[in-house]
N, C-alpha and C. Protein backbone atom coordinates (compact mmCIF):
# COMPACT_ATOMS: atom_id res chain seq x y z
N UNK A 1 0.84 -1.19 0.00
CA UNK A 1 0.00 0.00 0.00
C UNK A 1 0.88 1.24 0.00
N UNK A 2 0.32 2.25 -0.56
CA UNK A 2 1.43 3.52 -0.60
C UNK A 2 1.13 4.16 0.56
N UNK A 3 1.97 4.50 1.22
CA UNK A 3 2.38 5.60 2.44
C UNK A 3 2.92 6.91 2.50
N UNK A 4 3.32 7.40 1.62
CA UNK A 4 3.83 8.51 1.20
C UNK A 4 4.54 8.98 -0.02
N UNK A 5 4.59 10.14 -0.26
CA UNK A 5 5.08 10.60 -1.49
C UNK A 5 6.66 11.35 -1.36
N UNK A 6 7.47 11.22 -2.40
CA UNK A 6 8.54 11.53 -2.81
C UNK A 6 8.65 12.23 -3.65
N UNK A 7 8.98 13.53 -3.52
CA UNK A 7 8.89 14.61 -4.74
C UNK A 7 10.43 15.42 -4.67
N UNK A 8 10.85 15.31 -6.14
CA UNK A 8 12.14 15.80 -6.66
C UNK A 8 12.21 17.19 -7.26
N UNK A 9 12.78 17.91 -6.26
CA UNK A 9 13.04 19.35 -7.34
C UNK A 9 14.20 18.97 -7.33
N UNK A 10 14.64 19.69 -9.07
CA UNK A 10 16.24 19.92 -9.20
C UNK A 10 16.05 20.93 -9.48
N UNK A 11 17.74 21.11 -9.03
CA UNK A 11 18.17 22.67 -8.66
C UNK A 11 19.73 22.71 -9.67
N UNK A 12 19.69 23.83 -9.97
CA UNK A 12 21.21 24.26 -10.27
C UNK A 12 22.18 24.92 -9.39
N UNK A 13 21.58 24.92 -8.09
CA UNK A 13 22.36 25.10 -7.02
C UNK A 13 21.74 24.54 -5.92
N UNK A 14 21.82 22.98 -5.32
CA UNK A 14 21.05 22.17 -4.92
C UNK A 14 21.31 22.57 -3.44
N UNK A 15 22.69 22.64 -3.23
CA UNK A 15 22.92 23.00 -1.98
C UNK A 15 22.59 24.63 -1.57
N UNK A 16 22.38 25.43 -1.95
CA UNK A 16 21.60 26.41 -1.26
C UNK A 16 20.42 26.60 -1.37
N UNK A 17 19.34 25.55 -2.32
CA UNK A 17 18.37 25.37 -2.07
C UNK A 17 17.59 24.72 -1.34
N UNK A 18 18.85 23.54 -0.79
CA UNK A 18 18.41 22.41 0.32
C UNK A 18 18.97 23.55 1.64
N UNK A 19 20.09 24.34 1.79
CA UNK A 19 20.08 25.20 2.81
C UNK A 19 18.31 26.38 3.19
N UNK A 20 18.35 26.76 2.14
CA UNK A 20 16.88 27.60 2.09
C UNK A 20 15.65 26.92 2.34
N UNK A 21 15.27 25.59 2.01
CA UNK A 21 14.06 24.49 2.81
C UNK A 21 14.45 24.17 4.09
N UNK A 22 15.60 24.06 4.27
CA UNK A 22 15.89 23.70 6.11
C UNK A 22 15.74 24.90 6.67
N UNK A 23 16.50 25.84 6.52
CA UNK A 23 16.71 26.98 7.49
C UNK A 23 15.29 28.02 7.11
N UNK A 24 14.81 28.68 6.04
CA UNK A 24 13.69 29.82 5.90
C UNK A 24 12.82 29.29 6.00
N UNK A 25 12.61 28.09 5.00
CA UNK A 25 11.10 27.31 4.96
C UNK A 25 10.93 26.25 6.59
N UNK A 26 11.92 26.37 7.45
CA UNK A 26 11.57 25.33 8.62
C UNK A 26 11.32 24.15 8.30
N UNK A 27 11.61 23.05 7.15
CA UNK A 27 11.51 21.88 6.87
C UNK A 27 12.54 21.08 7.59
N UNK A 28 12.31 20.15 8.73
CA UNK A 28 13.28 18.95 9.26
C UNK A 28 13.55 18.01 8.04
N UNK A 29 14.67 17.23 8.26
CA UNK A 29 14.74 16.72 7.35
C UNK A 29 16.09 15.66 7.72
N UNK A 30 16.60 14.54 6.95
CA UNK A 30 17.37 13.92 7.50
C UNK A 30 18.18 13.44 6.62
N UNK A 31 19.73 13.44 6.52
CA UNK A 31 21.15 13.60 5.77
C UNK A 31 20.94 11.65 5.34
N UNK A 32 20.96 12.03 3.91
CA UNK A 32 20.46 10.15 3.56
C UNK A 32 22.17 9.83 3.51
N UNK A 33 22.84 10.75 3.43
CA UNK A 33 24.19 10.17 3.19
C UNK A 33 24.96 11.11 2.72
N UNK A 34 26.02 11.54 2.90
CA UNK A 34 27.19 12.91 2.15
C UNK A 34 26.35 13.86 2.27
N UNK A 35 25.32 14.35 2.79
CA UNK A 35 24.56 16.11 2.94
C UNK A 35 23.35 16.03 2.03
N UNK A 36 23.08 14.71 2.14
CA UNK A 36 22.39 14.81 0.90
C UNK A 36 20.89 14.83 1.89
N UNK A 37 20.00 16.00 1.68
CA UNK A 37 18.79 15.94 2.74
C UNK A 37 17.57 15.86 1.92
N UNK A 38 16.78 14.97 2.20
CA UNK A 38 15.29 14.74 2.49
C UNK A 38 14.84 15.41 3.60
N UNK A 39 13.47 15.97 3.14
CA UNK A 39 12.74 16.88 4.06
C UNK A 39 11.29 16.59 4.08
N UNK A 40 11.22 16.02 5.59
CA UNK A 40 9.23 16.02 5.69
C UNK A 40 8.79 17.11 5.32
N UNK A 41 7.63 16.91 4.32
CA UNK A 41 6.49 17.78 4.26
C UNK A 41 5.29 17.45 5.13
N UNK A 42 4.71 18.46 5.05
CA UNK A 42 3.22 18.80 5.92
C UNK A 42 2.27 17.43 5.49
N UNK A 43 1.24 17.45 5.30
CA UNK A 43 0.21 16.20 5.19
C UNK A 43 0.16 17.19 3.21
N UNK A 44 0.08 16.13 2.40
CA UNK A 44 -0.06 16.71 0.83
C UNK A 44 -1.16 15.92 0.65
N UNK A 45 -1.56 16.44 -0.68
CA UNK A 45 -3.03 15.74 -1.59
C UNK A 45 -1.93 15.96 -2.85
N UNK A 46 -2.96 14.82 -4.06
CA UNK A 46 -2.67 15.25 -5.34
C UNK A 46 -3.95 15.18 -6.33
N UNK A 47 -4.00 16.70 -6.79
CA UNK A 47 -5.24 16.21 -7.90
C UNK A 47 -4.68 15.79 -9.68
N UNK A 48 -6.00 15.21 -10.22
CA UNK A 48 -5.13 15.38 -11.67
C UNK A 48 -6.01 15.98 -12.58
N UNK A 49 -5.39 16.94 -13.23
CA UNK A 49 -6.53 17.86 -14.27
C UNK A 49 -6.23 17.70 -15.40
N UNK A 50 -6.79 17.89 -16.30
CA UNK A 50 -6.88 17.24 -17.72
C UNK A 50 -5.98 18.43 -18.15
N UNK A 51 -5.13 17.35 -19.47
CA UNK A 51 -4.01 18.92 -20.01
C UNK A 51 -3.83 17.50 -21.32
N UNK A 52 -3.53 18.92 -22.82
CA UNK A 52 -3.17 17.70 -24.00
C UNK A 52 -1.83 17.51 -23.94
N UNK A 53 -0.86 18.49 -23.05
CA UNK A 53 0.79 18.29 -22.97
C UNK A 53 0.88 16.88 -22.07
N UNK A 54 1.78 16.31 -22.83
CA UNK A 54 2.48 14.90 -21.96
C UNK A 54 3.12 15.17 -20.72
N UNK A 55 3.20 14.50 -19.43
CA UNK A 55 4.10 14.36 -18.44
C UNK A 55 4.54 15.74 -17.56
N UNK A 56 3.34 16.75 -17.75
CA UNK A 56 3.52 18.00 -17.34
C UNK A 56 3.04 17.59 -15.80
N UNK A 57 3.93 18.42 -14.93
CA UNK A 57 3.42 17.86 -13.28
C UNK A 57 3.76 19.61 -12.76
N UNK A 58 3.10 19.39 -11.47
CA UNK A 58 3.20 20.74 -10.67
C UNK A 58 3.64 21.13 -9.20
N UNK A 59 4.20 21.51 -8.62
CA UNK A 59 4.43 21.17 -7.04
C UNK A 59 3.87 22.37 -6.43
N UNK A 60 3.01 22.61 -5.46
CA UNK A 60 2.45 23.71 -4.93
C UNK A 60 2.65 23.57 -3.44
N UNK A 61 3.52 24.90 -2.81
CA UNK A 61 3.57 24.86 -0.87
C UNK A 61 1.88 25.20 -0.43
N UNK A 62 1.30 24.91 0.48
CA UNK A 62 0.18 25.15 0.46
C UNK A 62 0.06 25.32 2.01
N UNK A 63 -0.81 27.03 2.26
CA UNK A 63 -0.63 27.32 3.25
C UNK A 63 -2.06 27.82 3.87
N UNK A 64 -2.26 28.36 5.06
CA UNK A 64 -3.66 28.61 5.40
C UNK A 64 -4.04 30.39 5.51
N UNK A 65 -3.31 30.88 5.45
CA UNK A 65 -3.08 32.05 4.65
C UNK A 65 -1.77 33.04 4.20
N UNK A 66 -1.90 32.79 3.06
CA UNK A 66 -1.06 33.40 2.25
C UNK A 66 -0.42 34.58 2.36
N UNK A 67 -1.56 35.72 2.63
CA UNK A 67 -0.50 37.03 2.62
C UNK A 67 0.00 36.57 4.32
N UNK A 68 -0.03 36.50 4.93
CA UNK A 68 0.65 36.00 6.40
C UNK A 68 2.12 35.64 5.98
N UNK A 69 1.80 34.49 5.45
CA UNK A 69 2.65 33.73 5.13
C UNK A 69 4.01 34.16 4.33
N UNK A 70 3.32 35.15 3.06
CA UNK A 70 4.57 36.18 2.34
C UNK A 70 5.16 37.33 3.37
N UNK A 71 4.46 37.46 3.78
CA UNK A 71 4.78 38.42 5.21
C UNK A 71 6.17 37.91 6.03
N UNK A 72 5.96 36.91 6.51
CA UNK A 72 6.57 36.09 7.00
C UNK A 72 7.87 35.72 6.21
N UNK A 73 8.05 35.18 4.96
CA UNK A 73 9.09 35.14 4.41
C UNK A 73 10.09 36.43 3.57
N UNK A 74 9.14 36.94 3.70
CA UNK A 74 9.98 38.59 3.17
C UNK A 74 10.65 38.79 3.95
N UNK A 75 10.27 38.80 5.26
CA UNK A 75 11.60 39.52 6.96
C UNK A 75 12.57 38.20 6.76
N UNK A 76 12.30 37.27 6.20
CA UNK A 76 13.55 36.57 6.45
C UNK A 76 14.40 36.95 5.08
N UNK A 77 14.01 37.55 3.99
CA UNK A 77 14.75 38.08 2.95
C UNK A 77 14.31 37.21 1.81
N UNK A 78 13.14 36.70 2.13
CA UNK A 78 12.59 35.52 0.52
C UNK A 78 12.32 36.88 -0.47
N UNK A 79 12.36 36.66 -1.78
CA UNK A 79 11.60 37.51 -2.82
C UNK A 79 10.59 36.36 -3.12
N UNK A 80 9.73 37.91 -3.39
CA UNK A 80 8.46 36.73 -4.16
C UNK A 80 8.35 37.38 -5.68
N UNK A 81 8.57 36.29 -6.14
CA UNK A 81 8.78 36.32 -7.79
C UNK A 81 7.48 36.50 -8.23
N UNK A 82 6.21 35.87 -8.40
CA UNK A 82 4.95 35.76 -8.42
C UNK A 82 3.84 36.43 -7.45
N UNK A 83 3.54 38.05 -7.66
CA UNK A 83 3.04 38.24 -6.62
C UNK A 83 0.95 37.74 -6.42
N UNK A 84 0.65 37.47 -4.91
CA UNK A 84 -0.50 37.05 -5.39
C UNK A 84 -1.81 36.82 -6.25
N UNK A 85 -2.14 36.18 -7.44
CA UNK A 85 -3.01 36.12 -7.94
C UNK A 85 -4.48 35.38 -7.43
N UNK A 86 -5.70 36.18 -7.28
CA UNK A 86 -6.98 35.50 -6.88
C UNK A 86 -7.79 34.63 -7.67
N UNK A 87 -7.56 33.35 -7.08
CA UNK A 87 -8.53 32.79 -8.68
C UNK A 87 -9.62 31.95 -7.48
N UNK A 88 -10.95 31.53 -8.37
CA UNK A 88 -12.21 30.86 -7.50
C UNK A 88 -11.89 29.78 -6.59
N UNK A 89 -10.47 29.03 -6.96
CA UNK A 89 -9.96 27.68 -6.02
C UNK A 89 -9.17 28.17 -5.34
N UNK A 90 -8.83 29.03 -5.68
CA UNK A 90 -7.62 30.02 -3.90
C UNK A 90 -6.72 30.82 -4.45
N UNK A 91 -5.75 31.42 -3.65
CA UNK A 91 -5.29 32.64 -3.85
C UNK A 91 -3.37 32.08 -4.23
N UNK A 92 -3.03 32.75 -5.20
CA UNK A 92 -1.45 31.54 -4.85
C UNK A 92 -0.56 32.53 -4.82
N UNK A 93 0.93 32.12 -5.42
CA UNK A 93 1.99 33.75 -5.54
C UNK A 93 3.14 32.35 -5.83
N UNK A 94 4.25 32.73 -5.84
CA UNK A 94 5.73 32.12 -5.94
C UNK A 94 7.00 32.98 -5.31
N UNK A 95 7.61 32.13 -5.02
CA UNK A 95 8.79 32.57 -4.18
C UNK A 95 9.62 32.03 -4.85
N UNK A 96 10.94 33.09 -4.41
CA UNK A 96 12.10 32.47 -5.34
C UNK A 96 13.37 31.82 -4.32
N UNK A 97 13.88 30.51 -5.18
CA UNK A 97 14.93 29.81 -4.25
C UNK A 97 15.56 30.67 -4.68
N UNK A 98 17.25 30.14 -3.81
CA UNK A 98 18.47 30.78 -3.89
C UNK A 98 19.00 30.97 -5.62
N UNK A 99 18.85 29.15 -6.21
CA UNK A 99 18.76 28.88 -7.58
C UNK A 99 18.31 29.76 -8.69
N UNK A 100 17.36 30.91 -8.12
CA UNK A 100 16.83 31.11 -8.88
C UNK A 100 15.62 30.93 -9.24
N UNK A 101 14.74 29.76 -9.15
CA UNK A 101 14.17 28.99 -9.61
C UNK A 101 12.74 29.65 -8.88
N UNK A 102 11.98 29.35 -9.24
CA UNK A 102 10.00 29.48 -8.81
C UNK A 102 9.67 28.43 -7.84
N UNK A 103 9.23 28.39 -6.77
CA UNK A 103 8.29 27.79 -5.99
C UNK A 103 7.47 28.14 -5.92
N UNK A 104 5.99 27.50 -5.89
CA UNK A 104 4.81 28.03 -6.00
C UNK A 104 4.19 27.75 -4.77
N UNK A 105 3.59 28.52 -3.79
CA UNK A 105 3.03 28.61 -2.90
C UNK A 105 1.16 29.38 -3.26
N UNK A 106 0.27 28.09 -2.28
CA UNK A 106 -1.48 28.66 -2.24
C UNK A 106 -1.77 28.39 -1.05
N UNK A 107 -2.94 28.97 -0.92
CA UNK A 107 -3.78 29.16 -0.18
C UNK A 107 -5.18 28.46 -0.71
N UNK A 108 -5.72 27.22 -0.28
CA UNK A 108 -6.77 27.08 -1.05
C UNK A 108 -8.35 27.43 -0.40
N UNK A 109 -9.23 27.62 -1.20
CA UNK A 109 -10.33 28.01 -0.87
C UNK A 109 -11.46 27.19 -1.39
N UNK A 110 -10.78 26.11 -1.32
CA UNK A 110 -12.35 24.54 -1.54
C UNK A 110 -11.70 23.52 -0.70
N UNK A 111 -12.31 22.73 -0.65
CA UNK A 111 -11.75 21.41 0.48
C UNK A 111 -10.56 21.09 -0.05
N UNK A 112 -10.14 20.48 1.30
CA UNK A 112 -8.84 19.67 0.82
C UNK A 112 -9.10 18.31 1.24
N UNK A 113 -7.84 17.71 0.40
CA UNK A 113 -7.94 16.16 1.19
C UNK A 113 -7.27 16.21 2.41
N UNK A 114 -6.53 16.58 2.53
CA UNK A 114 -5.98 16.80 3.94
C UNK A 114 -6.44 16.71 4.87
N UNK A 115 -7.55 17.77 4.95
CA UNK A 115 -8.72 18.05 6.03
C UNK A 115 -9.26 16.34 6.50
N UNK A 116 -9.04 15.20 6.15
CA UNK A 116 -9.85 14.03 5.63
C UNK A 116 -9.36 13.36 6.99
N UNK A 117 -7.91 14.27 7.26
CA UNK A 117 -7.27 13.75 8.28
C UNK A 117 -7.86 13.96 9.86
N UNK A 118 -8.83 15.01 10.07
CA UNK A 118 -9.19 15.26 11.01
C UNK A 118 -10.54 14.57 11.52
C-alpha cells in the first residue's frame, strides 16, 4: 500500500536550495548520506486535471493564509517572484529559491484532502 510521497526538485544550485528548505522554509529533514537531505512535508493531496501536454506535473507549498505567510518570508529576505493572484480555487503567488528557480506557494479556498485527516 502507498504511504507517502517523494517529490524531486532539481536545482542548479542544490545546496543552497536544500540550505533555504531547512533553514527559511523550517523543513526537518534527514542527511540520507554525504549532505544529501530529504525533508518532511506537511500532510499533501494530489489532484489530476486534464491537459493535452504529456508528463507535465506541478508542485504547490500550500498554506492557510497566504498574505501572512509572504509576510513572513519577506523579513527573512525571501523575494516573491509571483506576486499574489486571486482565482475561485484560492489565492497563490511564488517565491524564489536561492537557484533562482520558482516555488509556487497557495492558499486554497475549496476542500482539501488533507482536512480528511481530522
Amino acid at each position: 500500500m502507498i504511504n507517502a510521497a517523494h517529490i524531486i526538485l532539481y536545482s542548479t544550485n542544490a545546496k543552497a536550495d536544500r540550505a533555504f528548505i531547512r533553514d527559511i522554509l523550517g523543513l526537518a529533514g534527514v542527511d540520507a548520506g554525504g549532505g544529501w537531505l530529504i525533508f518532511k512535508l506537511p500532510p499533501a493531496e494530489i489532484a489530476v486535471h486534464p491537459t493535452d501536454v504529456y508528463g507535465k506535473h506541478e508542485f504547490y507549498l500550500m498554506c492557510d493564509d497566504l498574505e501572512k505567510t509572504l509576510t513572513e518570508l519577506t523579513a527573512k529576505g525571501v523575494t516573491i517572484s509571483e506576486p499574489i493572484n486571486h482565482q475561485s480555487w484560492g489565492k497563490h503567488a511564488s517565491i524564489q529559491l536561492p537557484s533562482g528557480a520558482d516555488l509556487a506557494i497557495y492558499q486554497p479556498l475549496h476542500p482539501t484532502a488533507y482536512d480528511l485527516e481530522s
